[in-house]
N, C-alpha and C. Protein backbone atom coordinates (compact mmCIF):
# COMPACT_ATOMS: atom_id res chain seq x y z
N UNK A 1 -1.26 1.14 -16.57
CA UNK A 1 -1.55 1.83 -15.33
C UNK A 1 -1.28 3.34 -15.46
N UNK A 2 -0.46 3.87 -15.89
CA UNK A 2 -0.28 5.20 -16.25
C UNK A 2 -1.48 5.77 -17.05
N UNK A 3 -1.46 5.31 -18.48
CA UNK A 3 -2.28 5.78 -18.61
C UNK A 3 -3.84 5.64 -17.57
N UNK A 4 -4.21 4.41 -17.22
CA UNK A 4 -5.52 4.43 -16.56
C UNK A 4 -5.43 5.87 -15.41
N UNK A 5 -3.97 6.05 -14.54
CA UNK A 5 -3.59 7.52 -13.90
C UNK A 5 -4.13 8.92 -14.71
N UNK A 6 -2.70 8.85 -16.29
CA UNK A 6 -3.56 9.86 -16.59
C UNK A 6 -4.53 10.26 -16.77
N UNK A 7 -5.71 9.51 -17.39
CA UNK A 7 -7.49 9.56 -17.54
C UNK A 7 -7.88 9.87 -16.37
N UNK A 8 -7.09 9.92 -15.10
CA UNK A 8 -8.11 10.81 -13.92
C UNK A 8 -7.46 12.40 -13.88
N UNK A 9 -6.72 12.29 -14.38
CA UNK A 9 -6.50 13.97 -14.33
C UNK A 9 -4.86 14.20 -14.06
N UNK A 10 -4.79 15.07 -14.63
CA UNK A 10 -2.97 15.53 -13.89
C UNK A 10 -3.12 15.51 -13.09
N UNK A 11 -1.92 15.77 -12.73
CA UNK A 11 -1.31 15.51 -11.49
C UNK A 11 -1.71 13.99 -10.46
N UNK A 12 -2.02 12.80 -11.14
CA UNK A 12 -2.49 11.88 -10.32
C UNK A 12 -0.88 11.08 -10.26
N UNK A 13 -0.69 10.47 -8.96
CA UNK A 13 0.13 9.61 -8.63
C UNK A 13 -0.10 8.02 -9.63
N UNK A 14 1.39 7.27 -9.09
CA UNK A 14 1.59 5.67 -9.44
C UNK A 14 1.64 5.51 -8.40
N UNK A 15 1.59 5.01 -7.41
CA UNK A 15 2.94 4.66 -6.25
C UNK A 15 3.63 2.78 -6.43
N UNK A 16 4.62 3.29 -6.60
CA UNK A 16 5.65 1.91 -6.75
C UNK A 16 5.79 1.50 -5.62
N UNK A 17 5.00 0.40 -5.05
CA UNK A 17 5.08 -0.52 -3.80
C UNK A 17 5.54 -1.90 -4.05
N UNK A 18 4.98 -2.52 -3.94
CA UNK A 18 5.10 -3.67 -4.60
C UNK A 18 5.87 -4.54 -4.09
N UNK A 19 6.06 -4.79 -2.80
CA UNK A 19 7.13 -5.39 -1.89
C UNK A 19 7.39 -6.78 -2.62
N UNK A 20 6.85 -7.50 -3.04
CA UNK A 20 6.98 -8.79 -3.63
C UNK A 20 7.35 -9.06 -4.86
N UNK A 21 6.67 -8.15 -5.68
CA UNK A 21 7.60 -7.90 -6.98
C UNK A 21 8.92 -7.20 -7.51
N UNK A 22 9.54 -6.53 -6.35
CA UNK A 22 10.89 -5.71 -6.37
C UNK A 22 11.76 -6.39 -4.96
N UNK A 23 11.54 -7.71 -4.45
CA UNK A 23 11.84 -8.09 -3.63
C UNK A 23 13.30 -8.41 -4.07
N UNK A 24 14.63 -8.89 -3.85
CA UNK A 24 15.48 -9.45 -4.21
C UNK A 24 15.77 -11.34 -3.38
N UNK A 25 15.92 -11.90 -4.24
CA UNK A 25 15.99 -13.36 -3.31
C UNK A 25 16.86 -13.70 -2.40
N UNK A 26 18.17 -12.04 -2.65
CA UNK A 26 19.40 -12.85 -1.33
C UNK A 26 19.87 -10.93 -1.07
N UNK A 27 20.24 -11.10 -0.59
CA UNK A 27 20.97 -9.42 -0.03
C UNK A 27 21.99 -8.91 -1.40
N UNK A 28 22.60 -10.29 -1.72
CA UNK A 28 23.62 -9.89 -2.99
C UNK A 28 23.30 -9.56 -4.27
N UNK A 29 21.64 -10.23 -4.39
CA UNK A 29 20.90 -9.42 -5.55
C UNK A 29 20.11 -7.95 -5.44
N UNK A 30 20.60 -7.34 -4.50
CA UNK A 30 19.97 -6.26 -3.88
C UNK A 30 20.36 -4.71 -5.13
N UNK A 31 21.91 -4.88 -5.14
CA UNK A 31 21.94 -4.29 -6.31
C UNK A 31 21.92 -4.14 -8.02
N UNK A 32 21.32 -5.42 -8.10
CA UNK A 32 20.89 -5.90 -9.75
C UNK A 32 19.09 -5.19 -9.59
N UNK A 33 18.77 -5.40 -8.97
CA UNK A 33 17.12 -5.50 -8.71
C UNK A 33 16.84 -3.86 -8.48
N UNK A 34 17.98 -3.31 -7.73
CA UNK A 34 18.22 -1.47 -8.14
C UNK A 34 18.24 -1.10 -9.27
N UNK A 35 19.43 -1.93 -10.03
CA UNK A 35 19.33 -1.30 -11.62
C UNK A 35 17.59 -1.78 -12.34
N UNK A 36 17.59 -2.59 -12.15
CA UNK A 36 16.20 -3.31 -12.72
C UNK A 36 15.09 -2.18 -12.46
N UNK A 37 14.89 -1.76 -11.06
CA UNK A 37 13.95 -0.47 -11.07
C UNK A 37 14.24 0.46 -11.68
N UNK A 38 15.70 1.29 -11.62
CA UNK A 38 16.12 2.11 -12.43
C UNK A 38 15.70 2.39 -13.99
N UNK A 39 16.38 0.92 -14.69
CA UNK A 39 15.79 0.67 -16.04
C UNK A 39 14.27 1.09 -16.13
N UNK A 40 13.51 -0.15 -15.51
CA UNK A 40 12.04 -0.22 -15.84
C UNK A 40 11.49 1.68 -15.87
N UNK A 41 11.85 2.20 -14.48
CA UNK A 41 11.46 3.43 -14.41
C UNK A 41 11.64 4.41 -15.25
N UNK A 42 13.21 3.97 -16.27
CA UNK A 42 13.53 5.08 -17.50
C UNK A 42 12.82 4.67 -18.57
N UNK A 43 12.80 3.44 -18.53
CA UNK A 43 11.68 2.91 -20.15
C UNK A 43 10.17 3.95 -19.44
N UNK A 44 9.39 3.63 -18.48
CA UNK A 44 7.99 4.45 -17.98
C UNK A 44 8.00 5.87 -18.16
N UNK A 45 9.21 6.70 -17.43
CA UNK A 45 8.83 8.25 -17.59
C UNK A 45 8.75 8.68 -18.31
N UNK A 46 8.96 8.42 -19.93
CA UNK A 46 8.28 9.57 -21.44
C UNK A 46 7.03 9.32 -20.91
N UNK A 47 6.40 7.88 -21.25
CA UNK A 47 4.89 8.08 -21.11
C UNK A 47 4.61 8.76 -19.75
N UNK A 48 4.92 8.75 -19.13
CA UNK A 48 4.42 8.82 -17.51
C UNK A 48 4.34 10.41 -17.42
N UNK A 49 5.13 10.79 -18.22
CA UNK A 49 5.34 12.55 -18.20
C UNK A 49 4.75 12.81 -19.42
N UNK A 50 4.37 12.22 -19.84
CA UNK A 50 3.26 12.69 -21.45
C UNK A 50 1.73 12.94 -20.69
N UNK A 51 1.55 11.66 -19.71
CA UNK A 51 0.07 11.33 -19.13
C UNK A 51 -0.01 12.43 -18.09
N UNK A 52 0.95 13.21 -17.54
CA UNK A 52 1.49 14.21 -16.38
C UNK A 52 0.95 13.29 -15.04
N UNK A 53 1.32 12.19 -15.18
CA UNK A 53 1.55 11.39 -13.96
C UNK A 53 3.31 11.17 -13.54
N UNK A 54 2.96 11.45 -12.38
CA UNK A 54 4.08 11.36 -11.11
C UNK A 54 4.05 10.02 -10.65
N UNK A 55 5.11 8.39 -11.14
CA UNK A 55 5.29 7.42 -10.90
C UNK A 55 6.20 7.68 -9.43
N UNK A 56 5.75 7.06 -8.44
CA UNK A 56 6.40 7.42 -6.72
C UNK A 56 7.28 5.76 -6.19
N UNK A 57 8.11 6.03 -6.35
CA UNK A 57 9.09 5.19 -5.31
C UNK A 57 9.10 5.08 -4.34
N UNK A 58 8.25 4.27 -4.29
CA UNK A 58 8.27 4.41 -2.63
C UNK A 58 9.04 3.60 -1.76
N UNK A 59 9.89 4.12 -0.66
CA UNK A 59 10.64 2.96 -0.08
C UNK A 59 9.68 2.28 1.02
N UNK A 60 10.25 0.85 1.10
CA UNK A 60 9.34 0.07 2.15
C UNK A 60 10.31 -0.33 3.46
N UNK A 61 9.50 -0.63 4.50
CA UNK A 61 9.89 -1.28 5.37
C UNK A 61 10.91 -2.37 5.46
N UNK A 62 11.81 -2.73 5.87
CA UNK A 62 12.70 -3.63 5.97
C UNK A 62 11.91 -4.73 5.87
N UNK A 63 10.80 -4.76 6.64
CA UNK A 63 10.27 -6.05 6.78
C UNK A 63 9.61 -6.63 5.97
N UNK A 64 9.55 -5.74 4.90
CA UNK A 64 8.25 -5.92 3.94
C UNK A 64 9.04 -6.25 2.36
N UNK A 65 10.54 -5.91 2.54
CA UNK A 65 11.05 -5.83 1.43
C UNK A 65 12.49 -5.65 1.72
N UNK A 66 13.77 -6.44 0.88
CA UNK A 66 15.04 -5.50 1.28
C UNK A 66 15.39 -4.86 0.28
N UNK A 67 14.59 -4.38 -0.83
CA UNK A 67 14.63 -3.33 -2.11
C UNK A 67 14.42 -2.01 -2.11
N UNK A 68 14.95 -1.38 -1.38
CA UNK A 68 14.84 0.28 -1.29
C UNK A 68 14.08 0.51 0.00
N UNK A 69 14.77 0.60 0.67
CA UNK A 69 13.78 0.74 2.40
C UNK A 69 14.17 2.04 2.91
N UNK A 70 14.65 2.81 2.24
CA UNK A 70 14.57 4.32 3.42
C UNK A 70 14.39 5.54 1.80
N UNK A 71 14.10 6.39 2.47
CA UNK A 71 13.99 7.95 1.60
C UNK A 71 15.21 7.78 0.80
N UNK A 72 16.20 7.98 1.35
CA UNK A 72 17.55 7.89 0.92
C UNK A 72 17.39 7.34 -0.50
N UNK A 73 17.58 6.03 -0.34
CA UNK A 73 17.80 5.05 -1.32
C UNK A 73 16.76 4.87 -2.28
N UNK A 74 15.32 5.65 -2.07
CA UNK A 74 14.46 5.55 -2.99
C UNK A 74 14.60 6.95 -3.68
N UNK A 75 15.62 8.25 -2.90
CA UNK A 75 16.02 9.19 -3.88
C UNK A 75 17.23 9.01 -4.73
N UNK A 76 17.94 7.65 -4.59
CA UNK A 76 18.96 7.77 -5.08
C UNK A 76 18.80 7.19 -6.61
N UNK A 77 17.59 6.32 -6.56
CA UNK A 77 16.47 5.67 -7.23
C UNK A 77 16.49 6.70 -8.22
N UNK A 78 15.78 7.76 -7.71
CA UNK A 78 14.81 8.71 -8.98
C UNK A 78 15.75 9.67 -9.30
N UNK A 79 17.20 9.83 -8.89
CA UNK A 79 18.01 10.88 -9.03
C UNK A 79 19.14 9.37 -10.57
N UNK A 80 18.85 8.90 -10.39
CA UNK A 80 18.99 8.15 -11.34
C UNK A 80 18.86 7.92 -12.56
N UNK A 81 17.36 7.56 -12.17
CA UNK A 81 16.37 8.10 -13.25
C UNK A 81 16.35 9.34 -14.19
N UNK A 82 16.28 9.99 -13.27
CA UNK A 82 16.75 11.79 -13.62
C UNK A 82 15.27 12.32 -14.64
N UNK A 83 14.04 11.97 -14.23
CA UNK A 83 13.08 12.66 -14.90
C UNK A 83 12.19 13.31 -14.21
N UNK A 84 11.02 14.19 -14.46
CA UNK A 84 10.36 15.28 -13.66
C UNK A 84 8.84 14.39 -13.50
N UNK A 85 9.23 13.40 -14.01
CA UNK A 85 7.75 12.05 -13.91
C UNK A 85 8.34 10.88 -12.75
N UNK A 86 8.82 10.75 -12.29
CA UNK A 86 9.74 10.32 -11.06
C UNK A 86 9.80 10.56 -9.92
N UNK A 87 9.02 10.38 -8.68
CA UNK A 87 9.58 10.86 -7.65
C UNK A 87 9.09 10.06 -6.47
N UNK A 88 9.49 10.50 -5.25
CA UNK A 88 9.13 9.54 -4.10
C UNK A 88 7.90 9.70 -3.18
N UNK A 89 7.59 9.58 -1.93
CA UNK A 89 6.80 9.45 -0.98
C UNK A 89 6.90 9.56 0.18
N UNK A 90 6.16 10.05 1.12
CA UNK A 90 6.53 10.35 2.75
C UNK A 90 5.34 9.17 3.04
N UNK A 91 5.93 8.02 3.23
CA UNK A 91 5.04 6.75 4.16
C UNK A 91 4.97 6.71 5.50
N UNK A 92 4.52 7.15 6.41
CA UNK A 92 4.81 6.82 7.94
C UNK A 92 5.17 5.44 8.19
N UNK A 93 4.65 4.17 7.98
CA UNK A 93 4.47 2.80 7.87
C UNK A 93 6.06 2.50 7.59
N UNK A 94 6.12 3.22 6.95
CA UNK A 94 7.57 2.02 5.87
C UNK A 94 8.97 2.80 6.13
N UNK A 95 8.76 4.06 7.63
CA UNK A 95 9.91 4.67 7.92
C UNK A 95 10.65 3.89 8.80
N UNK A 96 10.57 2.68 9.01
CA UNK A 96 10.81 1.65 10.36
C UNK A 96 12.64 1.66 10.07
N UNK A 97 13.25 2.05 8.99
CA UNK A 97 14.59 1.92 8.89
C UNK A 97 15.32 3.16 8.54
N UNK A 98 14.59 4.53 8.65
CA UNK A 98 14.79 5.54 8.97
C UNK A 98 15.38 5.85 10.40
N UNK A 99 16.91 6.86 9.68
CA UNK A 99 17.73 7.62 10.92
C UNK A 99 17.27 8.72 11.33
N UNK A 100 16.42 9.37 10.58
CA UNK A 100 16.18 10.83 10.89
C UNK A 100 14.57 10.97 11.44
N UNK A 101 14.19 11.85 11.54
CA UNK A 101 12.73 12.09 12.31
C UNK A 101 12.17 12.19 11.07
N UNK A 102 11.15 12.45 10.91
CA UNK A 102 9.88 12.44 10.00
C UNK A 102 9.83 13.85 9.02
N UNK A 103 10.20 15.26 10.00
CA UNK A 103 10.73 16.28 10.11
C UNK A 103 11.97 16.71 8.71
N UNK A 104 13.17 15.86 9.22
CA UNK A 104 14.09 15.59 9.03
C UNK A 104 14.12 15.04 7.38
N UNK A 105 13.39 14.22 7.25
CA UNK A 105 12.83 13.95 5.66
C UNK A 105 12.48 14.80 4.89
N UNK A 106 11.34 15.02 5.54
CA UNK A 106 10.33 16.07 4.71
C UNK A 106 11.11 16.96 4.48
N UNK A 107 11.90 17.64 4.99
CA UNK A 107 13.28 18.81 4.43
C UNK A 107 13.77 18.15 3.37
N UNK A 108 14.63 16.93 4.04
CA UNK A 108 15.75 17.17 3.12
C UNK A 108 15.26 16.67 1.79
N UNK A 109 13.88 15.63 1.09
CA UNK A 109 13.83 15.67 0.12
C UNK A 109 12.42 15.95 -0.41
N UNK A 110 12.07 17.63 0.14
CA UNK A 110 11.00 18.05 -0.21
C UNK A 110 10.31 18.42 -1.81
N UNK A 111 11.58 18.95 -2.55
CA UNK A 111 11.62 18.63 -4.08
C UNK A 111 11.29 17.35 -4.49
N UNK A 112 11.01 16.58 -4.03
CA UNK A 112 10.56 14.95 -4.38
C UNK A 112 9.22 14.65 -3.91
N UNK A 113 9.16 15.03 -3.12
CA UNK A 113 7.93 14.29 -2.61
C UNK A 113 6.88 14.58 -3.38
N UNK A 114 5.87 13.51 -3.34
CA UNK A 114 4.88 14.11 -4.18
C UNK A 114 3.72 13.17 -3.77
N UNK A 115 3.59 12.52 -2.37
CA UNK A 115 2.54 11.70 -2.12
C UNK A 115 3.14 11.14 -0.77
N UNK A 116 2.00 11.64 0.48
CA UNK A 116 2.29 11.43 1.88
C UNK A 116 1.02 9.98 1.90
N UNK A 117 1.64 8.68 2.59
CA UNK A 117 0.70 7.90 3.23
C UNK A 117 0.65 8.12 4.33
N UNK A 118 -0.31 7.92 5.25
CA UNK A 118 -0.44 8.29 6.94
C UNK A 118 -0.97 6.99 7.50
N UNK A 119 -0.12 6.31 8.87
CA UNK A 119 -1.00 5.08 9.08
C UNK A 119 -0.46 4.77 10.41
N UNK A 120 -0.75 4.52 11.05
CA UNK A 120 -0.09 3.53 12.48
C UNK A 120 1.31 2.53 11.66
N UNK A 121 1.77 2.44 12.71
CA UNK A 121 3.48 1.64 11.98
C UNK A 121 2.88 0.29 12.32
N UNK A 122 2.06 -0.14 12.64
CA UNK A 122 1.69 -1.29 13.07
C UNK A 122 0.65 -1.90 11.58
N UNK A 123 0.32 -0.44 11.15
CA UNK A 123 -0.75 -0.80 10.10
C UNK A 123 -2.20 -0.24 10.11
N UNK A 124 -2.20 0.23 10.99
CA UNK A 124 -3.99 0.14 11.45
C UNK A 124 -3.69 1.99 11.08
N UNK A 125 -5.15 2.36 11.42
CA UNK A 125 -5.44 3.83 10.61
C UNK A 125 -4.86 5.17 11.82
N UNK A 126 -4.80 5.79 11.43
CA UNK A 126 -4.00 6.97 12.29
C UNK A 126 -5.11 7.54 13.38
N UNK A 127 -4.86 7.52 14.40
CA UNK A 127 -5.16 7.72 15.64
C UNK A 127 -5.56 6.37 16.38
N UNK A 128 -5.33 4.86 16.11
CA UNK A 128 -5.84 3.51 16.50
C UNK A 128 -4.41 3.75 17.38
N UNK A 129 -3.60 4.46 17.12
CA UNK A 129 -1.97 3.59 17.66
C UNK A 129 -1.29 4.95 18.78
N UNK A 130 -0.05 4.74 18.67
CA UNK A 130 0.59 6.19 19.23
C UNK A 130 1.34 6.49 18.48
N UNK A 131 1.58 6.61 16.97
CA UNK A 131 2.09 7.61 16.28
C UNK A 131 1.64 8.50 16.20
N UNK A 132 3.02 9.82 16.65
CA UNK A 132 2.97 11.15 16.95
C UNK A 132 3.31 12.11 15.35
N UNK A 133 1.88 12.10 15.10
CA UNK A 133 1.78 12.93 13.15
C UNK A 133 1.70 14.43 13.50
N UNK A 134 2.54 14.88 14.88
CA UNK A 134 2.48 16.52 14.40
C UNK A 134 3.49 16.63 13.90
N UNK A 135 5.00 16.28 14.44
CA UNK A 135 5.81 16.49 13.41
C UNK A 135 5.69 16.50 12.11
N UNK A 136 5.24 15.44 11.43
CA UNK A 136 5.06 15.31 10.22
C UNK A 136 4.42 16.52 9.97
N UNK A 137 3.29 16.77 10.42
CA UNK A 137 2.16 17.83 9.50
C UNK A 137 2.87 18.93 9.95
N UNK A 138 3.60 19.56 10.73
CA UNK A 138 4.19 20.46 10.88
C UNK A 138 5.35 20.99 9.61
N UNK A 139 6.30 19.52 9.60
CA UNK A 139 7.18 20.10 8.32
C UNK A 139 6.70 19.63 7.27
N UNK A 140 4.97 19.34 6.87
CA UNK A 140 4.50 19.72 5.48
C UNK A 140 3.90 20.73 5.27
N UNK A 141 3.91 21.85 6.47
CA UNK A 141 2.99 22.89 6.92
C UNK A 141 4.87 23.95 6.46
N UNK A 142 5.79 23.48 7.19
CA UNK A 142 7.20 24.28 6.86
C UNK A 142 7.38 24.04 4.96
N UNK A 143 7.31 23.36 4.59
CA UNK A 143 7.68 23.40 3.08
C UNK A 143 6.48 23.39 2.05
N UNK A 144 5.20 23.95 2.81
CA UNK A 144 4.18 24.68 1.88
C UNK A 144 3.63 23.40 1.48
N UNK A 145 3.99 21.75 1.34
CA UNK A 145 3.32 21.06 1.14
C UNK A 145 2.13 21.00 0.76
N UNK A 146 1.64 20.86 -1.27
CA UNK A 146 -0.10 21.22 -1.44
C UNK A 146 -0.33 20.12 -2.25
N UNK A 147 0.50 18.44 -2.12
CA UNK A 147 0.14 17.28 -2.73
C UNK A 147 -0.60 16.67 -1.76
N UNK A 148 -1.25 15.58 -2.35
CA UNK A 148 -2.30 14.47 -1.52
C UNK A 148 -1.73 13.89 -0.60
N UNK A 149 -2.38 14.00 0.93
CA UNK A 149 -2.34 12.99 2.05
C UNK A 149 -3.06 12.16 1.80
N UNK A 150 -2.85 10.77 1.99
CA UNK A 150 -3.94 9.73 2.25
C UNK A 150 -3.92 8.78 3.36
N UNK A 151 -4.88 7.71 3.76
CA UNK A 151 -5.08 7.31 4.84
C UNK A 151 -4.40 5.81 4.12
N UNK A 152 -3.44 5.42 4.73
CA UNK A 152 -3.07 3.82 4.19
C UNK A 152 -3.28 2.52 5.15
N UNK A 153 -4.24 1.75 5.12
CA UNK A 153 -4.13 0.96 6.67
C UNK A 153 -4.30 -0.70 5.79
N UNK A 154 -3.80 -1.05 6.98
CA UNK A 154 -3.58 -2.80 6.82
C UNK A 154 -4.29 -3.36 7.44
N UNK A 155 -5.40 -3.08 8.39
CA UNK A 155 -5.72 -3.46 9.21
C UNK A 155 -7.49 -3.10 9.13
N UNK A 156 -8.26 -3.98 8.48
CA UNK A 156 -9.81 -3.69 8.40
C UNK A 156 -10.22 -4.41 8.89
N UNK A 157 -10.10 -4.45 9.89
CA UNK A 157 -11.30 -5.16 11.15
C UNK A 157 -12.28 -4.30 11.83
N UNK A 158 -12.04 -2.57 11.80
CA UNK A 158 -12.80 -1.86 12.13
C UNK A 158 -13.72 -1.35 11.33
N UNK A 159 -13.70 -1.75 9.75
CA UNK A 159 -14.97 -1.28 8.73
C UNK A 159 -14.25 -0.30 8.11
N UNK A 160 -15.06 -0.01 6.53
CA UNK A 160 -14.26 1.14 6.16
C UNK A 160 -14.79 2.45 6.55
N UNK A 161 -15.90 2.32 7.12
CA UNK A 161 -16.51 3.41 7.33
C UNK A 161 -16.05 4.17 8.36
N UNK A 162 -15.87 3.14 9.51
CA UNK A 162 -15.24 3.48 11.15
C UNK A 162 -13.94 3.93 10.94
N UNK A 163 -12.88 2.92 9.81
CA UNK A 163 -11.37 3.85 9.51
C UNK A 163 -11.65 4.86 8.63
N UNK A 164 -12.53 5.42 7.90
CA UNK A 164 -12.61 6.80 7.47
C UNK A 164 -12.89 8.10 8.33
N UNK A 165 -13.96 7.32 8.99
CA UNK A 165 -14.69 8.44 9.93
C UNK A 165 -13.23 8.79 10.89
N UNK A 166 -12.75 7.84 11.86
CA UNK A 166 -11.90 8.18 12.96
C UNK A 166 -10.51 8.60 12.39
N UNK A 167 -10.13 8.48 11.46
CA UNK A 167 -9.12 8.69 10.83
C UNK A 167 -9.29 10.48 10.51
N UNK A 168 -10.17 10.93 10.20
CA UNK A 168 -11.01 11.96 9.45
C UNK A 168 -10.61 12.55 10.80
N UNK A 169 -11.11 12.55 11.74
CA UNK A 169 -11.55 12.90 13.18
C UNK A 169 -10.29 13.72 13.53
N UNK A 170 -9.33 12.07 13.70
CA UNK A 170 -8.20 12.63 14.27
C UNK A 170 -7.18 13.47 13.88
N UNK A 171 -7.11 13.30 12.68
CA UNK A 171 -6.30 14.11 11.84
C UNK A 171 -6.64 14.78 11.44
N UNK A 172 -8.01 15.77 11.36
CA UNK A 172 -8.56 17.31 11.87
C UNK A 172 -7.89 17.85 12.86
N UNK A 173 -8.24 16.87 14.39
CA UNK A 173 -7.88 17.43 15.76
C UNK A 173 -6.31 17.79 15.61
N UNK A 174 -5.53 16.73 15.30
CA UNK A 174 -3.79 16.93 15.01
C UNK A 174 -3.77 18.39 14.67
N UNK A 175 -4.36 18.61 13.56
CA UNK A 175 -4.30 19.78 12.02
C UNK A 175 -4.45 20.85 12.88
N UNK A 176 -5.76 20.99 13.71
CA UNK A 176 -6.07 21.96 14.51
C UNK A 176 -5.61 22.50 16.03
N UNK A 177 -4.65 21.19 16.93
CA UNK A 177 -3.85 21.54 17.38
C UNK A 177 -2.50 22.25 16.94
N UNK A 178 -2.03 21.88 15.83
CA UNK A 178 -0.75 23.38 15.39
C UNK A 178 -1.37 24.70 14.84
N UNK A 179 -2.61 24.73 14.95
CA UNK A 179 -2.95 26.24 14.18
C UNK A 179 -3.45 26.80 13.70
């Protein structure tokens, strides 16, 4: 997979999701299955930083996983790791066990980030729901933010065409309400 990343060009993302395969089977294997990402991730970053792909940790939802569920713990992940092929993600979706605002992230681990998903917390595409994405685009607008947004949805009952188009739409209008 890296390499298939690098062959599209630098700077292309991994993103480490994978709720089912980094799952742990009881709460008490929660920190074996940490080191286990840890490891796997230090054996990946030579290549991963040879290919100049950025492998992303991404933390998930509680519900989706109990293996790294907030910013926090998916920087504590790549600060671990300790390589410049390593880093995390701003998910709207998978902030459900987040203390801080959206805002509040994007500060404190803006040196990391390196790949925003955008989506309704429910799943469905951004503007279907009432998640409020000015904050967000505001403090990726405060820390100069110039990596890839993308549209992440769970929910295709509306076509891909209809979640591109309205997705497109709304998150112009957002963009163009701050400015």
């Amino acid at each position: 997979m890296i390499d298939l990343c690098g062959d599209l060009g630098a700077g292309s993302v991994l993103v480490l999701g994978s709720a089912r395969q980094r799952a742990a089977a009881s709460p008490a294997e929660v920190p074996d299955a940490v080191a286990r990402l840890v490891e796997g991730l230090r054996a990946c970053a030579p290549r991963a930083q040879a290919a100049r792909v950025k492998v992303l940790m991404e933390p998930l939802a509680p519900h989706l996983c109990n293996v790294v569920t907030t910013l926090a713990e998916a920087m504590s992940v790549v600060r671990r790791v300790n390589s410049p092929a390593i880093a995390t993600i701003f998910d709207t979706h998978n902030t459900a066990a987040e203390n801080e605002s959206p805002r509040e992230l994007v500060l404190r681990y803006r040196e990391h980030l390196a790949h925003v998903h955008l989506n309704e917390m429910d799943g469905r595409h951004p503007g279907a729901g009432d998640y409020d994405f000015r904050p967000l685009f505001r403090a990726l607008r405060e820390i100069r933010y110039r990596g890839w947004v993308s549209v992440e949805v769970f929910d295709f009952t509306p076509g891909g065409r209809t979640i591109a188009e309205e997705s497109y739409r709304y998150l112009r209008r957002v963009e163009a309400e701050l400015g």
